[in-house]
N, C-alpha and C. Protein backbone atom coordinates (compact mmCIF):
# COMPACT_ATOMS: atom_id res chain seq x y z
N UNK A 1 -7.81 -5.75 -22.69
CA UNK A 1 -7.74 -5.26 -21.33
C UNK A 1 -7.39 -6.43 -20.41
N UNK A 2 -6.64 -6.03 -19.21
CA UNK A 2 -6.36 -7.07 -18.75
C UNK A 2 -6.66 -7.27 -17.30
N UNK A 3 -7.45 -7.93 -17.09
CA UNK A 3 -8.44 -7.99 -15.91
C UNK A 3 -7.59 -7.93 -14.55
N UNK A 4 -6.48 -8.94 -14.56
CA UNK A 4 -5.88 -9.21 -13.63
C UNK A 4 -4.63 -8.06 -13.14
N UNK A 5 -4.43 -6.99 -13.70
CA UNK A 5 -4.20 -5.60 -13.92
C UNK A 5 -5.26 -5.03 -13.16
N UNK A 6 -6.24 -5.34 -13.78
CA UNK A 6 -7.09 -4.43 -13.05
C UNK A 6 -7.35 -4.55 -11.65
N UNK A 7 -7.68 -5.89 -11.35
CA UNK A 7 -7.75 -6.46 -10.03
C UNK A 7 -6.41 -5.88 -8.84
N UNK A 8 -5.41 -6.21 -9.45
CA UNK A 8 -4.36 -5.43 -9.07
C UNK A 8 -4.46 -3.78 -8.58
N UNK A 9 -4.93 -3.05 -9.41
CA UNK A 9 -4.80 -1.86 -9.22
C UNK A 9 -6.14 -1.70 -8.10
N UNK A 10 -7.33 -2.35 -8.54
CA UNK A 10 -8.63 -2.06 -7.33
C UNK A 10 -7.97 -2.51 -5.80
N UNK A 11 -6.94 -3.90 -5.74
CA UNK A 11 -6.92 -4.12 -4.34
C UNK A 11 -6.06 -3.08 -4.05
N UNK A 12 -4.79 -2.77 -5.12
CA UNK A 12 -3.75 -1.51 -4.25
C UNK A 12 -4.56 -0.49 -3.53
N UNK A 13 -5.36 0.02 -4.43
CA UNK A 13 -6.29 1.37 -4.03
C UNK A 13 -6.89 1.20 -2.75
N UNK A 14 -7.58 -0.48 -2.24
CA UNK A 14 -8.28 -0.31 -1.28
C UNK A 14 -7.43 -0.66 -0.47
N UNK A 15 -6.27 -1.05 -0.74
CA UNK A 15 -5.01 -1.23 0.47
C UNK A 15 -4.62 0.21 1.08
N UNK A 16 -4.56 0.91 0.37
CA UNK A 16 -4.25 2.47 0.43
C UNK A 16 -5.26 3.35 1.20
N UNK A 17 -6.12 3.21 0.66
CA UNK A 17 -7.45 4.25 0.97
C UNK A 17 -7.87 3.29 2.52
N UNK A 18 -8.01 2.16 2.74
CA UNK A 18 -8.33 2.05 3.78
C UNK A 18 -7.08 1.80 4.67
N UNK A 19 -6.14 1.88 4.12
CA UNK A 19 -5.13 2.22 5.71
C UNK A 19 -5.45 3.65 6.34
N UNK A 20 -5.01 4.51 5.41
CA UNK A 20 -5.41 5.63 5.04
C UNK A 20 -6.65 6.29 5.91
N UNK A 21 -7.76 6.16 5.91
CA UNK A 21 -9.33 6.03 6.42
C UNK A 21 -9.29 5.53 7.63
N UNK A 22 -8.89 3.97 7.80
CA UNK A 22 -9.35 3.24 8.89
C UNK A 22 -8.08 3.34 10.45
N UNK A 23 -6.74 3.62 9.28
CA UNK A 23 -5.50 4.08 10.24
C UNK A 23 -5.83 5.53 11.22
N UNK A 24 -6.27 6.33 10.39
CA UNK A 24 -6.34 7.64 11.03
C UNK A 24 -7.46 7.59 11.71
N UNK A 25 -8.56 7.18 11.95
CA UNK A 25 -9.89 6.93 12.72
C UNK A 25 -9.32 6.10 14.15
N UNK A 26 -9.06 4.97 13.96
CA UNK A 26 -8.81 3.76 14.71
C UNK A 26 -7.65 3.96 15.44
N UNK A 27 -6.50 4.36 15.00
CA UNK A 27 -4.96 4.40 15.48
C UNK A 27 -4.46 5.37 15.35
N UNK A 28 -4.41 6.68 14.48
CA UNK A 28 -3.55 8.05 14.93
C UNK A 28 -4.51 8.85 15.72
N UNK A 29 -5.30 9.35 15.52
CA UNK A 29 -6.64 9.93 16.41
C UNK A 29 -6.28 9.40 17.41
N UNK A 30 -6.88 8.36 17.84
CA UNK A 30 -6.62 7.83 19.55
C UNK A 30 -5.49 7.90 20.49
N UNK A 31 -4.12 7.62 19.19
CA UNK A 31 -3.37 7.83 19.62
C UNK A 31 -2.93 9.54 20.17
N UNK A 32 -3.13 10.31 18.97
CA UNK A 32 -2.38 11.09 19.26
C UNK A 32 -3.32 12.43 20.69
N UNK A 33 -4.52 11.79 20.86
CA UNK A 33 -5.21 12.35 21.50
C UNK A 33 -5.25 11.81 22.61
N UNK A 34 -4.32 10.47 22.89
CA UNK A 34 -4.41 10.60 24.16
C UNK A 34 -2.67 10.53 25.27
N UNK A 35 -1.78 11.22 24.74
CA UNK A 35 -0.64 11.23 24.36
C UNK A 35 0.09 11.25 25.94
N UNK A 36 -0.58 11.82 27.14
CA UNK A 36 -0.79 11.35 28.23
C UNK A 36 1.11 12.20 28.50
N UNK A 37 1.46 11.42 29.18
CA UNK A 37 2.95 12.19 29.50
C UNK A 37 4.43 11.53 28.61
N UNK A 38 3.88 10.90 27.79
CA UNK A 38 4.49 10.70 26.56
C UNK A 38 4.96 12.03 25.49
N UNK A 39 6.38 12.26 26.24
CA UNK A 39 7.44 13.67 25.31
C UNK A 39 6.99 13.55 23.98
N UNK A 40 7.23 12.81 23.44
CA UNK A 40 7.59 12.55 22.00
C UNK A 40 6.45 13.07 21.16
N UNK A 41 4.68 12.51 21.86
CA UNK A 41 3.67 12.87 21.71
C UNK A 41 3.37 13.82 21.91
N UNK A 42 4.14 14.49 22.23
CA UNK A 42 3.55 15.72 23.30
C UNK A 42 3.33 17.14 21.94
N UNK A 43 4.69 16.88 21.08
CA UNK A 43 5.20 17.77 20.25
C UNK A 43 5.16 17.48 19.18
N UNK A 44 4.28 18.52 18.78
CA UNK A 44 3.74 19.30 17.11
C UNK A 44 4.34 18.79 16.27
N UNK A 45 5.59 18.87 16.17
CA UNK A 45 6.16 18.30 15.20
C UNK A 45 6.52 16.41 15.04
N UNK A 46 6.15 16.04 16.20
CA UNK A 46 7.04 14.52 16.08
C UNK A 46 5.42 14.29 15.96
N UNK A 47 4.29 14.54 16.02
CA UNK A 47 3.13 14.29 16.11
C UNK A 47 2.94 14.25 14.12
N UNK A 48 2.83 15.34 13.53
CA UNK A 48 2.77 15.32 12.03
C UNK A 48 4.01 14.47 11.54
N UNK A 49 4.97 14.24 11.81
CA UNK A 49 5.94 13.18 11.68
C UNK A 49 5.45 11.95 11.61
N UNK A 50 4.80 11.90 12.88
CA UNK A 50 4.07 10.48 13.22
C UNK A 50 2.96 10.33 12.01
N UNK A 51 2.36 11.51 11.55
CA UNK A 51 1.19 10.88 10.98
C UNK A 51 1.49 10.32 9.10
N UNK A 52 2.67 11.62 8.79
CA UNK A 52 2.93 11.37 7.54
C UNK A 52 3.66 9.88 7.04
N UNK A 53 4.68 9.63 7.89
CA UNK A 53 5.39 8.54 7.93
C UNK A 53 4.31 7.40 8.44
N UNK A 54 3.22 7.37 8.98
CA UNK A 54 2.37 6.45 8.71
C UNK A 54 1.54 6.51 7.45
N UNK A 55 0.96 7.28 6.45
CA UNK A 55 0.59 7.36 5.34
C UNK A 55 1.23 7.23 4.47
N UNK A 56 2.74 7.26 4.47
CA UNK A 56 3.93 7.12 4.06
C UNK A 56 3.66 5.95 2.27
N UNK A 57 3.49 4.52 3.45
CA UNK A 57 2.98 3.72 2.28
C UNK A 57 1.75 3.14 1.63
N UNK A 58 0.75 4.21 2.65
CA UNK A 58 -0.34 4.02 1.55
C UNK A 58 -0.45 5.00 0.46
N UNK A 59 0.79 6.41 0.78
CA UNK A 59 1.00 6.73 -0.66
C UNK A 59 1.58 5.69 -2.01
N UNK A 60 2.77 5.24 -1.41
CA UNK A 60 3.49 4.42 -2.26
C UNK A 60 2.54 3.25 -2.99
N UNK A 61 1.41 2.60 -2.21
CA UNK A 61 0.35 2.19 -2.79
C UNK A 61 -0.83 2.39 -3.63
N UNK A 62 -1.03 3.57 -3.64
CA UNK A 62 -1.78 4.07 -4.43
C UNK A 62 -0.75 4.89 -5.76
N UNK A 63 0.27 4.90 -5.95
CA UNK A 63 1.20 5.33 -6.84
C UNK A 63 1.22 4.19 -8.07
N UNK A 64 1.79 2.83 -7.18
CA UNK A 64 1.59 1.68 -7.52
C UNK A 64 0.70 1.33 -8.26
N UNK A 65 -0.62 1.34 -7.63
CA UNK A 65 -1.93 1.31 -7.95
C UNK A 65 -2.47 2.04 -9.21
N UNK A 66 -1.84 3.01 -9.43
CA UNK A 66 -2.08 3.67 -10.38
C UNK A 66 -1.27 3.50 -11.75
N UNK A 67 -0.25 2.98 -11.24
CA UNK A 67 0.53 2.86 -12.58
C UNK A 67 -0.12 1.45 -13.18
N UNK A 68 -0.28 1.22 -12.07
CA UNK A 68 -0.92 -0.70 -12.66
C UNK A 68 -2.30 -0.11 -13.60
N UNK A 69 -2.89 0.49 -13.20
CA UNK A 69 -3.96 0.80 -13.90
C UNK A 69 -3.86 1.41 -14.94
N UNK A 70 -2.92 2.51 -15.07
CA UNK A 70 -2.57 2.79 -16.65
C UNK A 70 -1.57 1.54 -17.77
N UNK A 71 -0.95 0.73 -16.82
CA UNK A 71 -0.67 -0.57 -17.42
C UNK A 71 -1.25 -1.24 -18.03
N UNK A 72 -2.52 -1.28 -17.26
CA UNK A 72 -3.78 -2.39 -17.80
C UNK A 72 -4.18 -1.21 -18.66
N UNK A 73 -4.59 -0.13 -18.72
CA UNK A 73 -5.50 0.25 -19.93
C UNK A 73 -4.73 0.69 -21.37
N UNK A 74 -3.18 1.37 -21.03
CA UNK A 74 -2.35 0.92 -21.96
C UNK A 74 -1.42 0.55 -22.32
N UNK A 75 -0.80 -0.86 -22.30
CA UNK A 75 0.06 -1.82 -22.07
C UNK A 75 1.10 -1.17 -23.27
N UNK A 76 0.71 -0.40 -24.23
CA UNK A 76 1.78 -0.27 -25.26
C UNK A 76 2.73 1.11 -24.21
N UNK A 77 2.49 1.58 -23.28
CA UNK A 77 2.98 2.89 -23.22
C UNK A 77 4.62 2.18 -21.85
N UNK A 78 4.29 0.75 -21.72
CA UNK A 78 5.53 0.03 -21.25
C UNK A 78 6.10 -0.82 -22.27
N UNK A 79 7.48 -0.82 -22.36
CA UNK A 79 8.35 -1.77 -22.80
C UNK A 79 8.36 -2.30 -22.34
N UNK A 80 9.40 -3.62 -22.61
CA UNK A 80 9.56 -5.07 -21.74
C UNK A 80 10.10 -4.92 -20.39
N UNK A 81 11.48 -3.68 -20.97
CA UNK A 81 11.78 -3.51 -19.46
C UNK A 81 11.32 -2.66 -18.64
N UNK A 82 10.74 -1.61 -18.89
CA UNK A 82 9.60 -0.99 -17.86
C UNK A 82 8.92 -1.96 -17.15
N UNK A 83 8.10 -2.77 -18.10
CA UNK A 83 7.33 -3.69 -17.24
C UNK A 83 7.75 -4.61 -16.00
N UNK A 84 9.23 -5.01 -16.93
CA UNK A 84 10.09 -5.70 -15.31
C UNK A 84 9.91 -5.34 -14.90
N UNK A 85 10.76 -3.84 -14.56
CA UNK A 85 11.19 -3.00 -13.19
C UNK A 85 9.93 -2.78 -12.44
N UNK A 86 8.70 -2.01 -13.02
CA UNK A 86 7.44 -2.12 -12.79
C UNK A 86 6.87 -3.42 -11.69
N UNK A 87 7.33 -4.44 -12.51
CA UNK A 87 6.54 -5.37 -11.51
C UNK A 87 7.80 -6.07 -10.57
N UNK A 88 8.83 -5.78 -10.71
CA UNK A 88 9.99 -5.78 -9.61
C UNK A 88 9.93 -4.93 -8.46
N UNK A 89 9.67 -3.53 -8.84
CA UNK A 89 9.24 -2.86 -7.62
C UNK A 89 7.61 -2.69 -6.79
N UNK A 90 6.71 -3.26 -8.18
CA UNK A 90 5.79 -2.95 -7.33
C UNK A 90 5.00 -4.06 -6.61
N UNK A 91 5.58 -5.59 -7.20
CA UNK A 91 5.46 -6.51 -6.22
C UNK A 91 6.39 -6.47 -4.93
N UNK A 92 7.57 -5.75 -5.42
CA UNK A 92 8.35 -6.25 -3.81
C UNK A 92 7.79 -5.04 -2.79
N UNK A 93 7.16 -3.70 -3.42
CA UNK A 93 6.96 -3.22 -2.19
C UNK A 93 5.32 -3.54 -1.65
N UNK A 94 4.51 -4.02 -2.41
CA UNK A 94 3.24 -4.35 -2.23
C UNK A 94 3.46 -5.38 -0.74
N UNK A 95 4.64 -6.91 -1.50
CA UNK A 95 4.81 -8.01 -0.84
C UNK A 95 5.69 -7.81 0.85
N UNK A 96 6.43 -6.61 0.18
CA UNK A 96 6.73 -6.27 1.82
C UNK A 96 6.06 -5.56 2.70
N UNK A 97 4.79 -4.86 2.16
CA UNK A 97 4.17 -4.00 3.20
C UNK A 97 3.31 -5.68 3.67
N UNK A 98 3.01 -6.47 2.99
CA UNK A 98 1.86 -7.73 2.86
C UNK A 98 2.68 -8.22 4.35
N UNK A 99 3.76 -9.09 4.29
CA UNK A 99 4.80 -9.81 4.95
C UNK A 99 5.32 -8.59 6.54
N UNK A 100 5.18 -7.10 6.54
CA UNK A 100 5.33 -6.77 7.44
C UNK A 100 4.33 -6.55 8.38
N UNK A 101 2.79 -6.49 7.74
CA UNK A 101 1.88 -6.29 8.15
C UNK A 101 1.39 -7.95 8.63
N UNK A 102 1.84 -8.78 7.77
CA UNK A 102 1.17 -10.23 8.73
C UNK A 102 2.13 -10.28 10.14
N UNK A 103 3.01 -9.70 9.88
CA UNK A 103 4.12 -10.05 11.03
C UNK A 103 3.67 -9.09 12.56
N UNK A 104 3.39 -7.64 11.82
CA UNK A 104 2.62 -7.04 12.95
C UNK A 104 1.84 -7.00 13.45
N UNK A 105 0.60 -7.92 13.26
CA UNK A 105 -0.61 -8.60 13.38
C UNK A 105 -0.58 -9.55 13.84
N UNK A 106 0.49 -10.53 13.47
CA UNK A 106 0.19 -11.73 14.13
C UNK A 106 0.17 -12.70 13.46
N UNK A 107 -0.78 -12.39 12.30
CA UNK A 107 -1.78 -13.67 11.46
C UNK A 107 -2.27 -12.58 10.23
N UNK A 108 -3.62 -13.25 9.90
CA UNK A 108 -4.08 -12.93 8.57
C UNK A 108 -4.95 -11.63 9.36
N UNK A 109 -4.75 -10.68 8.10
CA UNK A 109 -5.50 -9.18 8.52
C UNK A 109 -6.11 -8.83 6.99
N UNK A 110 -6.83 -8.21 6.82
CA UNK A 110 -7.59 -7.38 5.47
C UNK A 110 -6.00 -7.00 4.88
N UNK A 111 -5.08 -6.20 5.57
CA UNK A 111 -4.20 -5.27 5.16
C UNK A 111 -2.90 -6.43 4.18
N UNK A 112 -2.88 -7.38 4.73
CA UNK A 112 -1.62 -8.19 4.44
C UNK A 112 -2.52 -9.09 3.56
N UNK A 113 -3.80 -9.54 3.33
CA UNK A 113 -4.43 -10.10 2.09
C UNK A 113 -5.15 -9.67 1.14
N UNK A 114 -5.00 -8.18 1.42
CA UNK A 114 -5.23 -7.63 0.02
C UNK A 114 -3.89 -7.17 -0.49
N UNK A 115 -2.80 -6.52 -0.01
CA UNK A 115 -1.49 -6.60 -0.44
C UNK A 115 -1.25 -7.69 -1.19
N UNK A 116 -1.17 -8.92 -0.56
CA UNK A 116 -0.75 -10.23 -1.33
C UNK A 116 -1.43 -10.30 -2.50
N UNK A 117 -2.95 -10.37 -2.68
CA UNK A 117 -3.88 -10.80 -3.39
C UNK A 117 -3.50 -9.39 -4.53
N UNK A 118 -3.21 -8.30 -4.28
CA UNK A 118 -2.35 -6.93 -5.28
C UNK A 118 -1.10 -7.62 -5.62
N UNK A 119 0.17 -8.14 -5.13
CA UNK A 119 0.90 -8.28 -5.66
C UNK A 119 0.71 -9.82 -6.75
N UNK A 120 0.01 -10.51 -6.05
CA UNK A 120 0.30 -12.03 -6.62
C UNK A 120 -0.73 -11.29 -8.02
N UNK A 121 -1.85 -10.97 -8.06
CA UNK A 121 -2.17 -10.35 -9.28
C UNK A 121 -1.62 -9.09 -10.64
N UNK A 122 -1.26 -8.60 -9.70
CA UNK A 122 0.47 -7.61 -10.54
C UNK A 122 1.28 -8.79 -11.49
N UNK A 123 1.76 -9.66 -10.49
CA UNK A 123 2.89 -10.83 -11.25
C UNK A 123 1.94 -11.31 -12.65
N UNK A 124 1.03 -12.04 -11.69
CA UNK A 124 0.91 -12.72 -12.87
C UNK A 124 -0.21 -12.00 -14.31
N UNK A 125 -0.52 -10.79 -14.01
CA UNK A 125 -0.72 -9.81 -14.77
C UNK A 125 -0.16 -9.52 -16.20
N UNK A 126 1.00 -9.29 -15.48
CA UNK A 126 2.01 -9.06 -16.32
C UNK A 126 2.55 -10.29 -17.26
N UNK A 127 3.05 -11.02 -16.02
CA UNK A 127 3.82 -12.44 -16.34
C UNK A 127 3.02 -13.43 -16.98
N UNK A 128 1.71 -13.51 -16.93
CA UNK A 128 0.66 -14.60 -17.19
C UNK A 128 0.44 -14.89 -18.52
């Protein structure tokens, strides 16, 4: 079993579940409740727009997350090149939600160091 797999798949999950949780409490709620004379807000539809396309990639993270975890428990059910592509896509999209989220923040956030700390453990998971 491979720990660092695993580690991988626990931070994706809590990258996911707490955008997920803490996004919709903290930032769509407030937002969309207080939408004020803002058109865009105003309407039903650009409103569920707004919310899916923000959950958008904490689906893609928990997808991730999951495949890493059947990775780690059974490594025979990837080939060599599965595993590339695998950790080609799921470090670069881990590392770009990591890198867009430090950028939209500012600095260091939970969201962009557990991403990192998911992808840099994915790599060397695999690669190690």
């Amino acid at each position: 079993m491979n720990w660092l797999l695993i580690a991988s798949a626990l931070l994706g999950f809590g990258s996911a579940f707490g955008h997920i949780y803490l996004g919709e409490r903290f930032v769509l709620r407030p937002l969309l409740k207080a939408a004020g004379d803002n058109r865009v807000l105003k309407s039903a539809t650009s409103r569920s727009l707004l919310r899916w396309v923000w959950h958008l990639p904490s689906f893609a993270w928990a997808q991730i997350a999951a495949a890493t975890l059947w990775l780690a428990l059974t490594p025979s059910a990837f080939d060599a090149t599965a595993q590339a592509l695998f950790v080609y896509f799921g470090v670069g999209i881990y590392m770009t939600g990591a890198v867009f989220n430090a950028w939209a923040m500012r600095g260091p956030h939970v969201g962009n160091i557990l991403l990192t700390l998911a992808s840099l453990a994915l790599w060397f998971g695999v690669n190690g």
